[in-house]
N, C-alpha and C. Protein backbone atom coordinates (compact mmCIF):
# COMPACT_ATOMS: atom_id res chain seq x y z
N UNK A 1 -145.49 92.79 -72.64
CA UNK A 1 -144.70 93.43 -71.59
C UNK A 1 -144.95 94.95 -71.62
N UNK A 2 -144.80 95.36 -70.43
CA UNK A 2 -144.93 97.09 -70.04
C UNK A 2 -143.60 97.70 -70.33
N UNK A 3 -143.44 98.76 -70.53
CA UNK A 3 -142.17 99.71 -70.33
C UNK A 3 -142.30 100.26 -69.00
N UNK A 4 -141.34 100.24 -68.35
CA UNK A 4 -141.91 101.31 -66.41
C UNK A 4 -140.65 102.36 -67.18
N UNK A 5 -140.38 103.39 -66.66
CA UNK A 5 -139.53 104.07 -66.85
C UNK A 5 -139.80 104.95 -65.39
N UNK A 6 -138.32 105.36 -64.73
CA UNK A 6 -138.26 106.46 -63.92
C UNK A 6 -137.34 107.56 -63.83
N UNK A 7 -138.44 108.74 -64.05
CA UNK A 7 -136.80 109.98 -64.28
C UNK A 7 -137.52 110.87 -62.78
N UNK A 8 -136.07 111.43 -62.79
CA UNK A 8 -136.42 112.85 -62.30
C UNK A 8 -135.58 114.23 -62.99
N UNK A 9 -136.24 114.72 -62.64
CA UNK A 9 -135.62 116.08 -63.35
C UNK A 9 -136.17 117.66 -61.77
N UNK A 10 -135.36 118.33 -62.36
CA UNK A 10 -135.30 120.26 -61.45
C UNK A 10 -136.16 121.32 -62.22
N UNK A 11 -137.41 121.39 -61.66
CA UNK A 11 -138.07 122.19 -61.90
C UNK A 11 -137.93 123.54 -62.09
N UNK A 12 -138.32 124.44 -63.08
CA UNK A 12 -137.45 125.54 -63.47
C UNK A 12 -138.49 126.80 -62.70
N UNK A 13 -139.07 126.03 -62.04
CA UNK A 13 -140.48 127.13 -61.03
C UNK A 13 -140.85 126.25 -59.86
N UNK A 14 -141.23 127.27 -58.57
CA UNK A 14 -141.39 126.79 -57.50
C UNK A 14 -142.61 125.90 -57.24
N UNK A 15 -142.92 124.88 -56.80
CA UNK A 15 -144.22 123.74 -56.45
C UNK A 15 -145.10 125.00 -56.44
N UNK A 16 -145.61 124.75 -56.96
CA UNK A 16 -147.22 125.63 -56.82
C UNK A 16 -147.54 126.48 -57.84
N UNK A 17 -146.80 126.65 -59.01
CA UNK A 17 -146.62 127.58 -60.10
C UNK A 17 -148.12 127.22 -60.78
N UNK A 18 -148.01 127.79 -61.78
CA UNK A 18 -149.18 127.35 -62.14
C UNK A 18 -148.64 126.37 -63.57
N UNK A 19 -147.46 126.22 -64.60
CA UNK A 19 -146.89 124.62 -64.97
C UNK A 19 -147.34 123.53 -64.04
N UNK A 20 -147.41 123.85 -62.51
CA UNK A 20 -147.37 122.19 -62.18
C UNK A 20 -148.70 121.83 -63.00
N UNK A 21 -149.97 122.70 -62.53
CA UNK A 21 -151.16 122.20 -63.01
C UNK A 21 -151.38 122.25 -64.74
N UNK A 22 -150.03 122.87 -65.16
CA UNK A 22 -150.24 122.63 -66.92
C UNK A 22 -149.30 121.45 -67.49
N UNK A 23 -148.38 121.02 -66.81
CA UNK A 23 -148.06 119.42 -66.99
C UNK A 23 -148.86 118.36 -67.11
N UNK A 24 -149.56 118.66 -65.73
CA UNK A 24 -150.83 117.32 -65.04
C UNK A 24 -151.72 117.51 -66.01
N UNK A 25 -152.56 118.45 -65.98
CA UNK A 25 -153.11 118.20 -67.41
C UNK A 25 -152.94 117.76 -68.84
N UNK A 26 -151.79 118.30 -69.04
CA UNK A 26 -151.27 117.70 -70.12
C UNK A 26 -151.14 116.21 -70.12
N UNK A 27 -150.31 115.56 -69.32
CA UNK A 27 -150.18 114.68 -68.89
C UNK A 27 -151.80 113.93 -69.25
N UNK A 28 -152.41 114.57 -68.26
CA UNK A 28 -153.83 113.52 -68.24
C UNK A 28 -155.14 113.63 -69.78
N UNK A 29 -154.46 114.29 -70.32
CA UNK A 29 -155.37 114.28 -71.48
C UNK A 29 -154.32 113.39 -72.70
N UNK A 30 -153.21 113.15 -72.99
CA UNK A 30 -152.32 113.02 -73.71
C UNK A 30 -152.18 111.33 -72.94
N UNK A 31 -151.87 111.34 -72.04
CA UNK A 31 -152.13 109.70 -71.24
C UNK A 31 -153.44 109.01 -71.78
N UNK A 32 -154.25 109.36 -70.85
CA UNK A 32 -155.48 108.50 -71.27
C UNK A 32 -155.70 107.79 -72.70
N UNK A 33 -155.32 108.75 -74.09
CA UNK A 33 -155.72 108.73 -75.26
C UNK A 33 -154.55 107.34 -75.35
N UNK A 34 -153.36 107.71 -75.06
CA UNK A 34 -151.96 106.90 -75.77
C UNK A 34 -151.95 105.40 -74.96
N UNK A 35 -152.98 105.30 -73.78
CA UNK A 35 -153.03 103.96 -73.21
C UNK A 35 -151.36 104.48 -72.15
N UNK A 36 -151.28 104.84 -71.52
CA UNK A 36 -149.81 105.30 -70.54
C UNK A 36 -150.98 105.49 -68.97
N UNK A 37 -149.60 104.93 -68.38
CA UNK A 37 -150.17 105.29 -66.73
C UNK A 37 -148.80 105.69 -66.15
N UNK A 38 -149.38 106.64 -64.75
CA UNK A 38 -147.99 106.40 -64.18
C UNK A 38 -148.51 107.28 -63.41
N UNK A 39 -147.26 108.10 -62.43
CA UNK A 39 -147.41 109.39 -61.24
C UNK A 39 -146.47 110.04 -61.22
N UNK A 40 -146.81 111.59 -61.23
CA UNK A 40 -145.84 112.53 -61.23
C UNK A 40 -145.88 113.12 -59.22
N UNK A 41 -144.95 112.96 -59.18
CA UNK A 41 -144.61 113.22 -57.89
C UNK A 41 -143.61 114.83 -57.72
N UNK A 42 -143.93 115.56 -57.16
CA UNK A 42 -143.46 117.11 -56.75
C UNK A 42 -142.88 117.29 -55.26
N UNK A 43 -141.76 117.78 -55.74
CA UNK A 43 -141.05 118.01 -54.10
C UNK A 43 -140.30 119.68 -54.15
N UNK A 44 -139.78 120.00 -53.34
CA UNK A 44 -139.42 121.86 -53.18
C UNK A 44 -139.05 122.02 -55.15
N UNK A 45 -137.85 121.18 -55.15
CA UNK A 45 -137.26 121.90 -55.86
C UNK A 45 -137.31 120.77 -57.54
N UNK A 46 -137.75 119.95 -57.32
CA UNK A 46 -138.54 119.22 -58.58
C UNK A 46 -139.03 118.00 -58.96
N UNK A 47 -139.35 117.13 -59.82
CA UNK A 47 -139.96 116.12 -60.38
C UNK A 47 -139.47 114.89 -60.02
N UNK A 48 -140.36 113.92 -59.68
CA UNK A 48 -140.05 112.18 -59.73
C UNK A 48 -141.23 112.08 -60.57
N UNK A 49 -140.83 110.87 -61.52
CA UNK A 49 -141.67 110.46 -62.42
C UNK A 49 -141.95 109.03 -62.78
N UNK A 50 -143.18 108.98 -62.91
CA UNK A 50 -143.39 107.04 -63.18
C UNK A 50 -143.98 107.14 -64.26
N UNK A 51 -143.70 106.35 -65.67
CA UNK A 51 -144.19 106.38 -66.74
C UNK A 51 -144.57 105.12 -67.23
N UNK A 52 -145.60 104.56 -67.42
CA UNK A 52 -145.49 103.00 -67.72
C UNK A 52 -146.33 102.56 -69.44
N UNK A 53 -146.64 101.87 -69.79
CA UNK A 53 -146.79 101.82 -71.63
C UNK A 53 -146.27 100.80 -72.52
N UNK A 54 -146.69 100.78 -73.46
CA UNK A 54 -146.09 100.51 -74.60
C UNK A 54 -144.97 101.20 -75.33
N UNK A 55 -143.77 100.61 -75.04
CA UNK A 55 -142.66 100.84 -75.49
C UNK A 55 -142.34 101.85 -76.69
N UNK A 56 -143.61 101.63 -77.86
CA UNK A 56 -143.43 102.37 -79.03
C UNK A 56 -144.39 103.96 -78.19
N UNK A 57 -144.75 103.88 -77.33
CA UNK A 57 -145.68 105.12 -76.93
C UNK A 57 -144.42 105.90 -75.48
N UNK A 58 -143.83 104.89 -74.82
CA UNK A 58 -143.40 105.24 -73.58
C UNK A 58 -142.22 106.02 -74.10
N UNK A 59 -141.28 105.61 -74.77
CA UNK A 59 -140.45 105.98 -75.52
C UNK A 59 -140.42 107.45 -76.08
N UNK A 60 -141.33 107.47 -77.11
CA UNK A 60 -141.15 109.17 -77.97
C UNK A 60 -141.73 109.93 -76.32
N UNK A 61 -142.73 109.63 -75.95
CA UNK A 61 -143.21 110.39 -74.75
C UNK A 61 -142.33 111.27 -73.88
N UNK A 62 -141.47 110.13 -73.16
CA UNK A 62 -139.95 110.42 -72.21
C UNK A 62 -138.71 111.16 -73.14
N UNK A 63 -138.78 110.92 -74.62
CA UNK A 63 -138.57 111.66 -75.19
C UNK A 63 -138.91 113.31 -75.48
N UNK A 64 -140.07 113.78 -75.55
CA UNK A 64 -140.58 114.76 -75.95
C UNK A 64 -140.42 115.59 -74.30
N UNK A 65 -140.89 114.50 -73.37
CA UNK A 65 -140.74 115.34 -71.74
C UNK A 65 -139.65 115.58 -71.35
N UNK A 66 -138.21 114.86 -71.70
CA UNK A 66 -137.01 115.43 -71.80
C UNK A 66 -136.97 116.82 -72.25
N UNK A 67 -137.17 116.89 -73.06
CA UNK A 67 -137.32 118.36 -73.98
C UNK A 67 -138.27 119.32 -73.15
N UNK A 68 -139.16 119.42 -72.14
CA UNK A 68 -139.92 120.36 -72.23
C UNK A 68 -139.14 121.20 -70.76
N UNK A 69 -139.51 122.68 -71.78
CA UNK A 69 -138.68 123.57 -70.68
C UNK A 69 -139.04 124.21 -69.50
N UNK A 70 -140.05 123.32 -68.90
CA UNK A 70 -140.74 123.44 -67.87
C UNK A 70 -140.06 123.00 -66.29
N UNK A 71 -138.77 122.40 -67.06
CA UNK A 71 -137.62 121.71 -66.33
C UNK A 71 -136.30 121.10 -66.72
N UNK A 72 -135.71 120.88 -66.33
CA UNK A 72 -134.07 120.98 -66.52
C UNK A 72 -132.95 119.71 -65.46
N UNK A 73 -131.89 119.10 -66.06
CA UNK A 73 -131.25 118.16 -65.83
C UNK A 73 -132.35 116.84 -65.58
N UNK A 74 -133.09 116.55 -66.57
CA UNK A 74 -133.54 114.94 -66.28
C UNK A 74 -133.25 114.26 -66.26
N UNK A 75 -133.41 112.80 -65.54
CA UNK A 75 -132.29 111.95 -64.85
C UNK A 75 -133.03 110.90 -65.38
N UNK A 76 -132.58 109.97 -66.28
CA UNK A 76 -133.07 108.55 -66.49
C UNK A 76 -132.79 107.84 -65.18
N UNK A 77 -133.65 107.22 -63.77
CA UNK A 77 -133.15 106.35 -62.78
C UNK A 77 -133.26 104.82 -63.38
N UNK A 78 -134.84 104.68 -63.81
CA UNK A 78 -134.90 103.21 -64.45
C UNK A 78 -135.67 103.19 -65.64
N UNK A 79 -135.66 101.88 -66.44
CA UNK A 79 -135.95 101.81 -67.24
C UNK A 79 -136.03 99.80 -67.70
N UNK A 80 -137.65 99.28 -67.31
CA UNK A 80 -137.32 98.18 -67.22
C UNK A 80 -138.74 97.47 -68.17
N UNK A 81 -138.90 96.09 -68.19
CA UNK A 81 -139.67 95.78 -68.79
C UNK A 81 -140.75 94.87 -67.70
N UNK A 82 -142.09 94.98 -67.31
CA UNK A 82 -143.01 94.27 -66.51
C UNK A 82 -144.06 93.63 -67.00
N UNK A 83 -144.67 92.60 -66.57
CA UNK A 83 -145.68 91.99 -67.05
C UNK A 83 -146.92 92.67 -66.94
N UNK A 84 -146.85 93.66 -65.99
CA UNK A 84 -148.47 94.12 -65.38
C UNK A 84 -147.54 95.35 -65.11
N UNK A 85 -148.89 96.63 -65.69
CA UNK A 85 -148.29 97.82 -64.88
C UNK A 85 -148.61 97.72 -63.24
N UNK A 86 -148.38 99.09 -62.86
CA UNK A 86 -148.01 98.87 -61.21
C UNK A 86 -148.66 100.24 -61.13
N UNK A 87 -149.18 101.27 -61.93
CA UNK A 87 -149.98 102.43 -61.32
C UNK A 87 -151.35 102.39 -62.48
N UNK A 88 -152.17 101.23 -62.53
CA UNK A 88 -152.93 101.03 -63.25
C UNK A 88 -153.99 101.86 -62.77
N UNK A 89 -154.89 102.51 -63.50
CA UNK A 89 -156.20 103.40 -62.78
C UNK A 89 -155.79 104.92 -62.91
N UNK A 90 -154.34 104.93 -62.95
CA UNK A 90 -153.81 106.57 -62.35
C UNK A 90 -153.15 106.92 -65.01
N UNK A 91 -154.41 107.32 -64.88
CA UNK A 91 -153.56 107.92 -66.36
C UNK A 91 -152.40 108.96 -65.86
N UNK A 92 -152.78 109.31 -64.83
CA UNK A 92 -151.35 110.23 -64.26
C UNK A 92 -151.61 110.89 -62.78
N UNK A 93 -151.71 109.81 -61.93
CA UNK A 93 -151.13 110.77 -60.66
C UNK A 93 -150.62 111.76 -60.20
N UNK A 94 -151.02 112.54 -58.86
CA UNK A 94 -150.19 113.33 -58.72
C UNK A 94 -150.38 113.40 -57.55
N UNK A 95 -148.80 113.57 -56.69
CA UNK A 95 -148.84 114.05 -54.83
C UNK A 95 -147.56 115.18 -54.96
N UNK A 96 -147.83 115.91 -53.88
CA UNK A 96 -146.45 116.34 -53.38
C UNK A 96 -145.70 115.77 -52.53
N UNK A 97 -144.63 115.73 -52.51
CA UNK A 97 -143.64 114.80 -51.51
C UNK A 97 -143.39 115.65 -50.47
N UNK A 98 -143.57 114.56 -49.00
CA UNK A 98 -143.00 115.36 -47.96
C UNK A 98 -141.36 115.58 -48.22
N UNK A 99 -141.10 116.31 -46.99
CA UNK A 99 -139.70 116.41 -46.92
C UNK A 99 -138.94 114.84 -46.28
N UNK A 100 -139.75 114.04 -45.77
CA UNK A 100 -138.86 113.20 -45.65
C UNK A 100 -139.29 112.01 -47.21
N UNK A 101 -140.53 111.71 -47.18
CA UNK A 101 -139.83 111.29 -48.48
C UNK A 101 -139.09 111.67 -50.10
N UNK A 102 -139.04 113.04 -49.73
CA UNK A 102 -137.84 113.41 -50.80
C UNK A 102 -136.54 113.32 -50.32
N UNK A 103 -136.21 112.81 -49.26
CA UNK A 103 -134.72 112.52 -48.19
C UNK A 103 -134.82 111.11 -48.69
N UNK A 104 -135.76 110.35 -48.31
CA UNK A 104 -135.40 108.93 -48.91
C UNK A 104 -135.36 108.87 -50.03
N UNK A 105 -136.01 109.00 -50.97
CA UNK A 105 -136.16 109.08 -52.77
C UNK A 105 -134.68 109.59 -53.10
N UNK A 106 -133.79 110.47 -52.83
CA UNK A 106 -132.59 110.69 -52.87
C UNK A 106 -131.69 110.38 -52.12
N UNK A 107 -131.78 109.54 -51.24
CA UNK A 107 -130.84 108.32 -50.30
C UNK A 107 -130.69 107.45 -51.50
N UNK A 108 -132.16 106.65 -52.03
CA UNK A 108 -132.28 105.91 -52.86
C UNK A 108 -131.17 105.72 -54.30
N UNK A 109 -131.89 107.26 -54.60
CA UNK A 109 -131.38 107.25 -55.89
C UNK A 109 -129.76 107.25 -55.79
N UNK A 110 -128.98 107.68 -54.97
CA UNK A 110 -127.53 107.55 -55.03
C UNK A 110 -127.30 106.27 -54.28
N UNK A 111 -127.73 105.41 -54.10
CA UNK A 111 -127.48 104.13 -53.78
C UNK A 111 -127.25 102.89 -55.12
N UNK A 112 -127.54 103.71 -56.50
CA UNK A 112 -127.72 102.69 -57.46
C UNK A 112 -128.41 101.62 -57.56
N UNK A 113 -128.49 100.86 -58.17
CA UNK A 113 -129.86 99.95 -58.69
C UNK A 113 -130.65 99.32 -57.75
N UNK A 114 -130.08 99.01 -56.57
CA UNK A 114 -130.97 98.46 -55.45
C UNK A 114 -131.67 99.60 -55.15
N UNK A 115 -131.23 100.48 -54.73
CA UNK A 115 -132.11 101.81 -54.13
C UNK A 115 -133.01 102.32 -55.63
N UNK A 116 -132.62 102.07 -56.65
CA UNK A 116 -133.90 102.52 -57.33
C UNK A 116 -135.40 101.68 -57.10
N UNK A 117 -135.06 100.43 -56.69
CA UNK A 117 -135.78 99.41 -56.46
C UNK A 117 -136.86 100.09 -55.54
N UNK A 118 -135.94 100.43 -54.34
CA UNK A 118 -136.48 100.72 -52.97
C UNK A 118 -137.24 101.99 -52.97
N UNK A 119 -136.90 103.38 -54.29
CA UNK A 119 -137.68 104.50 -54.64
C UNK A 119 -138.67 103.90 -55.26
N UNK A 120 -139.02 102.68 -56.42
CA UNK A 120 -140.24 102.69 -57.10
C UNK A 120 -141.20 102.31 -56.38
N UNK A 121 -140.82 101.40 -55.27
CA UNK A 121 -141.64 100.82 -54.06
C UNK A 121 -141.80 101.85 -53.38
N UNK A 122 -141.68 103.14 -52.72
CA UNK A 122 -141.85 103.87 -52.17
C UNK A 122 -142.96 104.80 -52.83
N UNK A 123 -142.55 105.23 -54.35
CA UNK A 123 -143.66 105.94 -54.73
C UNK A 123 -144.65 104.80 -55.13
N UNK A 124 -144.88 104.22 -55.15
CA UNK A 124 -146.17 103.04 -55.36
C UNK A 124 -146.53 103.64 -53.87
N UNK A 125 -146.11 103.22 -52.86
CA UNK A 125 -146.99 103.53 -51.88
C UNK A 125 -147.26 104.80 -51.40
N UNK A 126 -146.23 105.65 -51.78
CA UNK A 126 -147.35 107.30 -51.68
C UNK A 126 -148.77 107.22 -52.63
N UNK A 127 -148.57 106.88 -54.23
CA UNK A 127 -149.37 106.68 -55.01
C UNK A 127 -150.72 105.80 -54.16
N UNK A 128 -150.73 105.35 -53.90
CA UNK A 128 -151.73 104.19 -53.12
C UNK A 128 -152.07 104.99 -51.80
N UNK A 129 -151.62 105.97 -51.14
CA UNK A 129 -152.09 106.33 -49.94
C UNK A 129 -151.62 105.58 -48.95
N UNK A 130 -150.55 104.75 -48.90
CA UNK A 130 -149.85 104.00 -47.58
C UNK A 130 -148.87 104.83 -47.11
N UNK A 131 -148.81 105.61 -47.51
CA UNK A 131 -147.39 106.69 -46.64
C UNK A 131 -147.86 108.02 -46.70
């Protein structure tokens, strides 16, 4: 089984800083090695995140990215177990979110567990290029 995990968190610098591109990197050199996939998604004012793995790797990871002060109030949305990851290929994605899908992604998220449903399906398909 996979770990999926989804947070978001408030970026402590505006989209375009130059952190975004020292996350993603990070991200993509530190992914690849640990076997992790997923997509970091950027909107005005901060982070959606897809993290997927081995439990003993997904874990300290979402751990350690909690901690980094590159951003502030991170939000555990989900946290589930899958047979097959779902952003396989992507050691770490990355889009910026329009303004309307950061309106839905936060419709979502205050809708509780169904609407988290309806955000992971949504960033799968930004991730994929269908939206």
């Amino acid at each position: 089984m996979i770990t999926q995990l989804l947070y978001t968190s408030a970026s402590r610098h505006p989209r375009g800083h130059s952190s975004d591109f020292e996350i993603l990197q990070d991200a993509l050199s530190h992914n690849r090695v640990q076997g992790v996939t997923g997509y970091l998604l950027r909107d005005i004012g901060g982070f959606c995140q897809v993290l997927e793995g081995p439990a003993e790797i997904v874990e300290p990871l979402f751990a350690r990215i909690s901690g980094d002060p590159r951003h502030s109030d991170v939000v555990l949305r989900m946290r589930r177990q899958v047979p097959e990851r779902g952003f396989l290929g992507w050691s770490m994605g990355y889009a910026s979110l329009s303004p309307e899908d950061s309106a839905f992604l936060a419709t979502c998220f205050a809708e509780g567990a169904g609407g988290i449903l309806l955000a992971f399906e949504r960033i799968g398909r930004v991730a994929s290029g269908q939206d």
